[in-house]
Structures are given as structure tokens and as C-alpha cells.
N, C-alpha and C. Protein backbone atom coordinates (compact mmCIF):
# COMPACT_ATOMS: atom_id res chain seq x y z
N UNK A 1 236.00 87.13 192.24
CA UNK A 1 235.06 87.23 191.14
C UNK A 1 235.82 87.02 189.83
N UNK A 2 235.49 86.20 189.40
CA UNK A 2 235.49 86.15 187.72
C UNK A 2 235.20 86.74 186.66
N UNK A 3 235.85 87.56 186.02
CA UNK A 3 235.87 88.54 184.95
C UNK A 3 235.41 87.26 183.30
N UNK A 4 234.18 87.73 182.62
CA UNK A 4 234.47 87.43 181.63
C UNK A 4 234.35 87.99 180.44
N UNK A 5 234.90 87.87 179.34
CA UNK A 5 234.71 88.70 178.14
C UNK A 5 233.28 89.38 178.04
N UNK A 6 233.08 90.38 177.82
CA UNK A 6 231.27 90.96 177.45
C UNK A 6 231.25 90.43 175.76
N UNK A 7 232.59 90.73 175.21
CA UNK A 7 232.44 90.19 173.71
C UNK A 7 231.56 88.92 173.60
N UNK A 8 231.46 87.93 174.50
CA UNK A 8 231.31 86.62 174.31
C UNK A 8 230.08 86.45 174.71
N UNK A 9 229.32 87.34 175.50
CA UNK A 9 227.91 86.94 176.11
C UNK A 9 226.82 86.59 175.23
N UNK A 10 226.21 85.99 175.95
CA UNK A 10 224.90 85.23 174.81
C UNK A 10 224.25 86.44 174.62
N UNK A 11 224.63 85.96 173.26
CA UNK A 11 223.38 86.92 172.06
C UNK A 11 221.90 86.65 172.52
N UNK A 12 221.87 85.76 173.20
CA UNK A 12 220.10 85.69 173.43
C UNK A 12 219.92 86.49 174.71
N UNK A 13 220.68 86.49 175.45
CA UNK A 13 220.24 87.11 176.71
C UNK A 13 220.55 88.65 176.27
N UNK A 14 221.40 88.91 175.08
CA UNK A 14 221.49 90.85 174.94
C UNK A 14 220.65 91.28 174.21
N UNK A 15 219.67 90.07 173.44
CA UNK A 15 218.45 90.43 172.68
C UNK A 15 217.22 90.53 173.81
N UNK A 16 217.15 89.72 174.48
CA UNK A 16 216.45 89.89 175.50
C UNK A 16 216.36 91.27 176.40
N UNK A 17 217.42 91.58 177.38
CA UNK A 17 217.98 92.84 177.88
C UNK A 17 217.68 94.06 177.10
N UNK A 18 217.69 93.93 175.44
CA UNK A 18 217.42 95.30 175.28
C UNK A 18 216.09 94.80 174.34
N UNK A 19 214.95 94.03 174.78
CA UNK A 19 213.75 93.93 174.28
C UNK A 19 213.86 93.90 172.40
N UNK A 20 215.28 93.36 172.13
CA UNK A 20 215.55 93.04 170.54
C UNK A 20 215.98 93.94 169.70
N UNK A 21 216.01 95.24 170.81
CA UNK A 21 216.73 96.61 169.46
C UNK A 21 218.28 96.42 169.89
N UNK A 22 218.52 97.14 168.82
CA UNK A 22 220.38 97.06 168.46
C UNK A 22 220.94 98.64 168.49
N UNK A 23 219.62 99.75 168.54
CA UNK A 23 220.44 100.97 168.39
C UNK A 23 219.90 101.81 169.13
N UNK A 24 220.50 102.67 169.46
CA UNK A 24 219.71 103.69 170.55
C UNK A 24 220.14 105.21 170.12
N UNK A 25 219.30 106.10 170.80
CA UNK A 25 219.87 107.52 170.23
C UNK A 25 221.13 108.01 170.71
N UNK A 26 222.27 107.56 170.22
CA UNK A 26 223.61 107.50 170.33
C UNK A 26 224.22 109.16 170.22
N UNK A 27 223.24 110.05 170.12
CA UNK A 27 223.39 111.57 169.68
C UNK A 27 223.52 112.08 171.40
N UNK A 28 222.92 111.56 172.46
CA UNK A 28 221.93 111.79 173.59
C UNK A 28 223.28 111.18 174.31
N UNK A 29 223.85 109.99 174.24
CA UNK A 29 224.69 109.48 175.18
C UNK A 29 226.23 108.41 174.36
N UNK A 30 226.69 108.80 175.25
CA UNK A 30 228.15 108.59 174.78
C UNK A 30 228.98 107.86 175.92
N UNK A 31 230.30 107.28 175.95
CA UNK A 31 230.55 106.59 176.63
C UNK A 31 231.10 107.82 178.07
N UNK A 32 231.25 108.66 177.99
CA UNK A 32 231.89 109.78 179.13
C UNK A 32 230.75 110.53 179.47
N UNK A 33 229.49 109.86 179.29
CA UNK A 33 228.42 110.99 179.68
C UNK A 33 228.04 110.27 181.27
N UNK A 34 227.58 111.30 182.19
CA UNK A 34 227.59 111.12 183.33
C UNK A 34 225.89 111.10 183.50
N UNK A 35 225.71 110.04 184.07
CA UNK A 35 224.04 109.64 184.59
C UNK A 35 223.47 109.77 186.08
N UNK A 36 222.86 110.09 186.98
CA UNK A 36 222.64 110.06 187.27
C UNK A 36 220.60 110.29 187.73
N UNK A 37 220.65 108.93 188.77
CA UNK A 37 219.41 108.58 189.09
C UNK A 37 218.17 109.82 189.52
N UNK A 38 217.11 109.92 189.16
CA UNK A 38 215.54 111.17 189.37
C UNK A 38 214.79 110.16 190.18
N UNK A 39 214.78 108.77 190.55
CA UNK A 39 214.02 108.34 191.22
C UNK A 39 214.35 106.75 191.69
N UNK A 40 213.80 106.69 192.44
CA UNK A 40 214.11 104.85 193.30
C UNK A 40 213.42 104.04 192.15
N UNK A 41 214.05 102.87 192.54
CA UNK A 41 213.41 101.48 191.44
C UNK A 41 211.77 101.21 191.41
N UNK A 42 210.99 100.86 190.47
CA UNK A 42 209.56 100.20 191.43
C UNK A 42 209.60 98.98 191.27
N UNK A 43 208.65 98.64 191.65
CA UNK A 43 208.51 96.72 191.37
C UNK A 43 208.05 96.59 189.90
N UNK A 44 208.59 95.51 189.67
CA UNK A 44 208.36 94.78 188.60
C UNK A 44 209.12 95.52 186.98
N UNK A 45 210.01 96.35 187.48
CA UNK A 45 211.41 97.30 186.73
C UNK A 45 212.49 95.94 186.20
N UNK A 46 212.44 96.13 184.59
CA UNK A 46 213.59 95.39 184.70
C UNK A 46 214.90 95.62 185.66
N UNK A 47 215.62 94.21 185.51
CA UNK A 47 216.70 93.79 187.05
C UNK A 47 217.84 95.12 186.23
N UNK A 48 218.01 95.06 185.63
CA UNK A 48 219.74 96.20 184.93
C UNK A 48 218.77 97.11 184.66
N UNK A 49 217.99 97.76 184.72
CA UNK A 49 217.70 99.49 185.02
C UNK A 49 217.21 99.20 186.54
N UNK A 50 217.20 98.29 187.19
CA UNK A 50 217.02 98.44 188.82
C UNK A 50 218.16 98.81 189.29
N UNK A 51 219.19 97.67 188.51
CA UNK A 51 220.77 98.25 189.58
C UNK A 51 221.40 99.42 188.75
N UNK A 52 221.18 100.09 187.56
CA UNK A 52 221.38 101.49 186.80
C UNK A 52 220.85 102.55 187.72
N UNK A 53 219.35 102.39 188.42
CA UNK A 53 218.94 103.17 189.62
C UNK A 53 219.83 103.13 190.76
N UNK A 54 220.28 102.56 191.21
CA UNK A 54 220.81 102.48 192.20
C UNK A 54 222.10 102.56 192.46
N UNK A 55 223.04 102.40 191.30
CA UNK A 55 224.74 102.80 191.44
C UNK A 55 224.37 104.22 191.15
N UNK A 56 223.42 104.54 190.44
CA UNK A 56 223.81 105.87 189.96
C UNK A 56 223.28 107.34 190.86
N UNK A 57 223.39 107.11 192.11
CA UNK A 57 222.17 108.27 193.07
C UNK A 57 223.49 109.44 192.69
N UNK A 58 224.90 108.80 192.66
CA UNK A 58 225.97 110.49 192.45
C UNK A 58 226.22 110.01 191.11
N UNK A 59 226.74 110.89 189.96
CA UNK A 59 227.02 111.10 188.76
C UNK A 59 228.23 109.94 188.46
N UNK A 60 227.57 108.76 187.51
CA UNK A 60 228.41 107.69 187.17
C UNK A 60 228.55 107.96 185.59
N UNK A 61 229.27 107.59 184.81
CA UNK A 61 230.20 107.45 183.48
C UNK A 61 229.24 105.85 182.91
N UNK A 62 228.84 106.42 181.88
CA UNK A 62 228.61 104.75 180.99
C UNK A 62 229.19 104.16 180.92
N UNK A 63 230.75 104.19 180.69
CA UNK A 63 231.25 103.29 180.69
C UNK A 63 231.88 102.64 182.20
N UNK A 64 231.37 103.44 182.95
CA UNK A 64 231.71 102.99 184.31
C UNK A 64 230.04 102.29 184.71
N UNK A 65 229.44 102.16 184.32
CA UNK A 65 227.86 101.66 184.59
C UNK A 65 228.02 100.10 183.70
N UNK A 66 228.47 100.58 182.46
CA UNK A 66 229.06 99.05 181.72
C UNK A 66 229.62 98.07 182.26
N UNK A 67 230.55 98.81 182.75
CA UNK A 67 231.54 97.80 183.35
C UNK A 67 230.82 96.94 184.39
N UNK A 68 230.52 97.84 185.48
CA UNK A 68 229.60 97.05 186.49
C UNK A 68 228.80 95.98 186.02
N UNK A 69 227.74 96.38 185.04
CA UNK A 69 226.70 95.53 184.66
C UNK A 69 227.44 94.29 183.97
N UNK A 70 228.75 94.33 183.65
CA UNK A 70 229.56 93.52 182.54
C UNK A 70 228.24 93.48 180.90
N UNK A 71 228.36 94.57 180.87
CA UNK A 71 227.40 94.67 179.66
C UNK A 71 228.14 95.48 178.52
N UNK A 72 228.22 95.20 177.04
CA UNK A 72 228.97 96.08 176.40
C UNK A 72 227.78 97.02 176.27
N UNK A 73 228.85 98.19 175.97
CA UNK A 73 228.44 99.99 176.03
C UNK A 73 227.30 100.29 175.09
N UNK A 74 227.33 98.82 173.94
CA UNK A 74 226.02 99.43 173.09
C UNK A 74 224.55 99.23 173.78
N UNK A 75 224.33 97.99 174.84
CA UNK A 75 223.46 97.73 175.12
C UNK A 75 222.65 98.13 176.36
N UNK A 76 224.30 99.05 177.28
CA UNK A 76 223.86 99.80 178.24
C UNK A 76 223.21 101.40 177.88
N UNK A 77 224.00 101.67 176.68
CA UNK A 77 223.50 102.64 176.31
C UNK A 77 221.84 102.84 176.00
N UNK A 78 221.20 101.53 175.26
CA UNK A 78 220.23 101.10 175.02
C UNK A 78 219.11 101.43 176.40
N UNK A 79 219.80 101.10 177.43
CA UNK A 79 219.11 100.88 178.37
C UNK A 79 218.43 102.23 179.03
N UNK A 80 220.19 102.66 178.58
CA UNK A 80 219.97 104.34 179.66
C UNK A 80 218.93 105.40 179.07
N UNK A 81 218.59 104.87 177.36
CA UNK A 81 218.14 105.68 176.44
C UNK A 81 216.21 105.50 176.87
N UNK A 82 216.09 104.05 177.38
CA UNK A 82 214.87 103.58 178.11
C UNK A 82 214.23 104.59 179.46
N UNK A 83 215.58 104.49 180.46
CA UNK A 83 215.44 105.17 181.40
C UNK A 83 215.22 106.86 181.40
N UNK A 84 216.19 107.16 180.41
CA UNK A 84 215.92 108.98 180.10
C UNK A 84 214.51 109.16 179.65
N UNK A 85 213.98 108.20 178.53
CA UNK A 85 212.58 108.65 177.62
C UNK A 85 211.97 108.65 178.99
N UNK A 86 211.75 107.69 180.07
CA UNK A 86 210.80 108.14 181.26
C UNK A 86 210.95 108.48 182.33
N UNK A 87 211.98 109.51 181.91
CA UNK A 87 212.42 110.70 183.28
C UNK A 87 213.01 109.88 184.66
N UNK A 88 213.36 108.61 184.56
CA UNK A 88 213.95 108.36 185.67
C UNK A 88 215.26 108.56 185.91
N UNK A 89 216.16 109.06 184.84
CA UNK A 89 217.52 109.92 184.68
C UNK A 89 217.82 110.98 184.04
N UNK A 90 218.74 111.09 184.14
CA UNK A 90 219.43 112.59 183.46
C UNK A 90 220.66 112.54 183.17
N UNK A 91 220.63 112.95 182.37
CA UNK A 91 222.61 112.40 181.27
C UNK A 91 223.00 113.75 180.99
N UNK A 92 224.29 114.47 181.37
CA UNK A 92 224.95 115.11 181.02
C UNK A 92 226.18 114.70 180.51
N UNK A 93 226.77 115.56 179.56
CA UNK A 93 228.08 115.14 178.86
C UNK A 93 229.07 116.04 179.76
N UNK A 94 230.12 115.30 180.46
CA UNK A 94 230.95 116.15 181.12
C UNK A 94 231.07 117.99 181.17
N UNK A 95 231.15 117.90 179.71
CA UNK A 95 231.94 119.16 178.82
C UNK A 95 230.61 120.41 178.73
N UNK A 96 229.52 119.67 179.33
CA UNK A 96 227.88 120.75 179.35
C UNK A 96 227.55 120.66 180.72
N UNK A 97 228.68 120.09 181.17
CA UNK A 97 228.58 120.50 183.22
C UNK A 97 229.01 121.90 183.51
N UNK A 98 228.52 122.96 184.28
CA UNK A 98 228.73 123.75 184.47
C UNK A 98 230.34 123.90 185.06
N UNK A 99 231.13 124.71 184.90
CA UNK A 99 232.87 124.88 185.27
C UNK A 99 232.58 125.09 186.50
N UNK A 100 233.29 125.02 187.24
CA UNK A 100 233.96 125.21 188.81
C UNK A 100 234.15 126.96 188.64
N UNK A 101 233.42 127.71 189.84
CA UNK A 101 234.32 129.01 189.84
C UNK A 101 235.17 129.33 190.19
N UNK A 102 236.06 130.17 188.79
CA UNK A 102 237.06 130.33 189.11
C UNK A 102 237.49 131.23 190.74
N UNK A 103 238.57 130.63 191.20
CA UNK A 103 239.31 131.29 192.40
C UNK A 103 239.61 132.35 192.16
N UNK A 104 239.29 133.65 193.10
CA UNK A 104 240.05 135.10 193.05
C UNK A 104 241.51 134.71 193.51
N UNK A 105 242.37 135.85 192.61
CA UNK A 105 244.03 135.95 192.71
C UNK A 105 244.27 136.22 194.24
N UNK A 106 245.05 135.18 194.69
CA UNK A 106 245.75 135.06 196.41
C UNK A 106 246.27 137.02 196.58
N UNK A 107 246.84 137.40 195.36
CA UNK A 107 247.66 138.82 195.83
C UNK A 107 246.15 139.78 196.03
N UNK A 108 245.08 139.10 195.30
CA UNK A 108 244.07 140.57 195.33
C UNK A 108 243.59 140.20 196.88
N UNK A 109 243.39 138.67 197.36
CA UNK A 109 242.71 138.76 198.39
C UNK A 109 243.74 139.33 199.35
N UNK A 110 244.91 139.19 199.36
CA UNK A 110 245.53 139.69 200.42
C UNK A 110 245.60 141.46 200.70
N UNK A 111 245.64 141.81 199.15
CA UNK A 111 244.87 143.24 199.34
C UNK A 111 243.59 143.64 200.09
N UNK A 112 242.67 143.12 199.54
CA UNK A 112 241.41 143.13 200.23
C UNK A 112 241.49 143.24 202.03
N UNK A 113 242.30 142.16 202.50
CA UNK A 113 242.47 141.89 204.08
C UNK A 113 243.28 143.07 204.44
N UNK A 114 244.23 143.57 203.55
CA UNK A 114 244.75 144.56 204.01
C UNK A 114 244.10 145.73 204.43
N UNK A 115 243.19 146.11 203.07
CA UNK A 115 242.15 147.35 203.30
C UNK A 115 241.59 147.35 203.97
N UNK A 116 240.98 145.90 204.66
CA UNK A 116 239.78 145.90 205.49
C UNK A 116 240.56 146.24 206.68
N UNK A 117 241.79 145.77 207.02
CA UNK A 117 242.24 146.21 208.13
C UNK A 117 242.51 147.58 208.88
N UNK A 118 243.04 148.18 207.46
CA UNK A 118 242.89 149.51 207.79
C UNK A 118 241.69 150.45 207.92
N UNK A 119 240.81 149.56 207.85
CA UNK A 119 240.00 150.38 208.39
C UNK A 119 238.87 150.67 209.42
């Protein structure tokens, strides 16, 4: 496959793709925000929010959705901002993902096994 610049793509086809707007609510999504898909494609869905449905069923990165589409980040963003207004995604920003729980200390659990043993 052939890689080509996104800088260079026809301006007519990125006016097209994002129905002629240039800005999107850029407050909502960012290039490290993680998307993932609320529902399957239907017919007659534009083709780049069909395949945005479908890479994204586990939690993908915009700029990892960009890349795929070979689309620059302003126009995917555009897109994703389409897909959120009608609930067919959900965008979290890494950093408003809930943390991992933390692990109990190896010395307390080995206490614990101890007590239980003794008794």
C-alpha cells in the first residue's frame, strides 16, 4: 500500500466529506480521545462514519482513526462530532477513564493467608 501525504488531498473531496464545514466542537474531542462505537452502520450512512463504526467496536484514539481513514485530524474530528450529536458514539478523554484498582500490598496479603491459616 501506498502512503500519501493527507496534507495534499483534494480540497474538494474534504469539503465534500465534511458536508463544507471546517470546524467542529474541538472542546468535546481531541487527538488522544478514545471513541468507541453505540451501534452498527445503517444503509445509506456516509462510507467514513461506516468504517469509524466499525474499527471502533473497542476504544480507538483519533488520531489512530485518522490515520486509518488517511484523513487529517481536523476533518475526522468533524466527523466524530456528527456521529456523537446522534448517539452512535461515545468519546472519552483518556485522563476521565476511570483508574485501574489499585493492588493490595503483597506483605498485607501474605498476612491475611497467614491469619486465615491459623485459623
Amino acid at each position: 500500500m501506498t502512503s500519501r501525504p493527507v496534507d495534499r488531498e483534494d480540497p474538494d473531496r474534504l469539503y465534500t466529506v465534511t458536508g463544507g464545514r471546517s470546524r467542529a466542537d474541538e472542546s468535546a474531542i481531541d487527538i488522544v480521545t478514545l471513541i468507541v462505537s453505540e451501534c452498527e452502520p445503517t444503509p445509506g450512512m456516509q462510507s467514513e462514519h461506516v468504517k469509524i463504526l466499525q474499527m471502533c467496536h473497542s476504544p480507538t484514539a483519533v488520531v489512530e482513526i485518522s490515520s486509518e481513514l488517511e484523513l487529517p485530524v481536523s476533518v475526522v474530528t468533524i466527523l466524530l462530532c456528527d456521529l456523537l450529536d446522534t448517539g452512535r458514539i461515545t468519546a472519552r478523554h483518556p485522563s476521565s477513564a476511570p483508574a485501574r484498582a489499585e493492588l493490595p500490598d503483597p506483605e498485607m496479603l501474605k498476612q491475611v493467608l497467614v491469619g486465615l491459616e491459623k485459623l
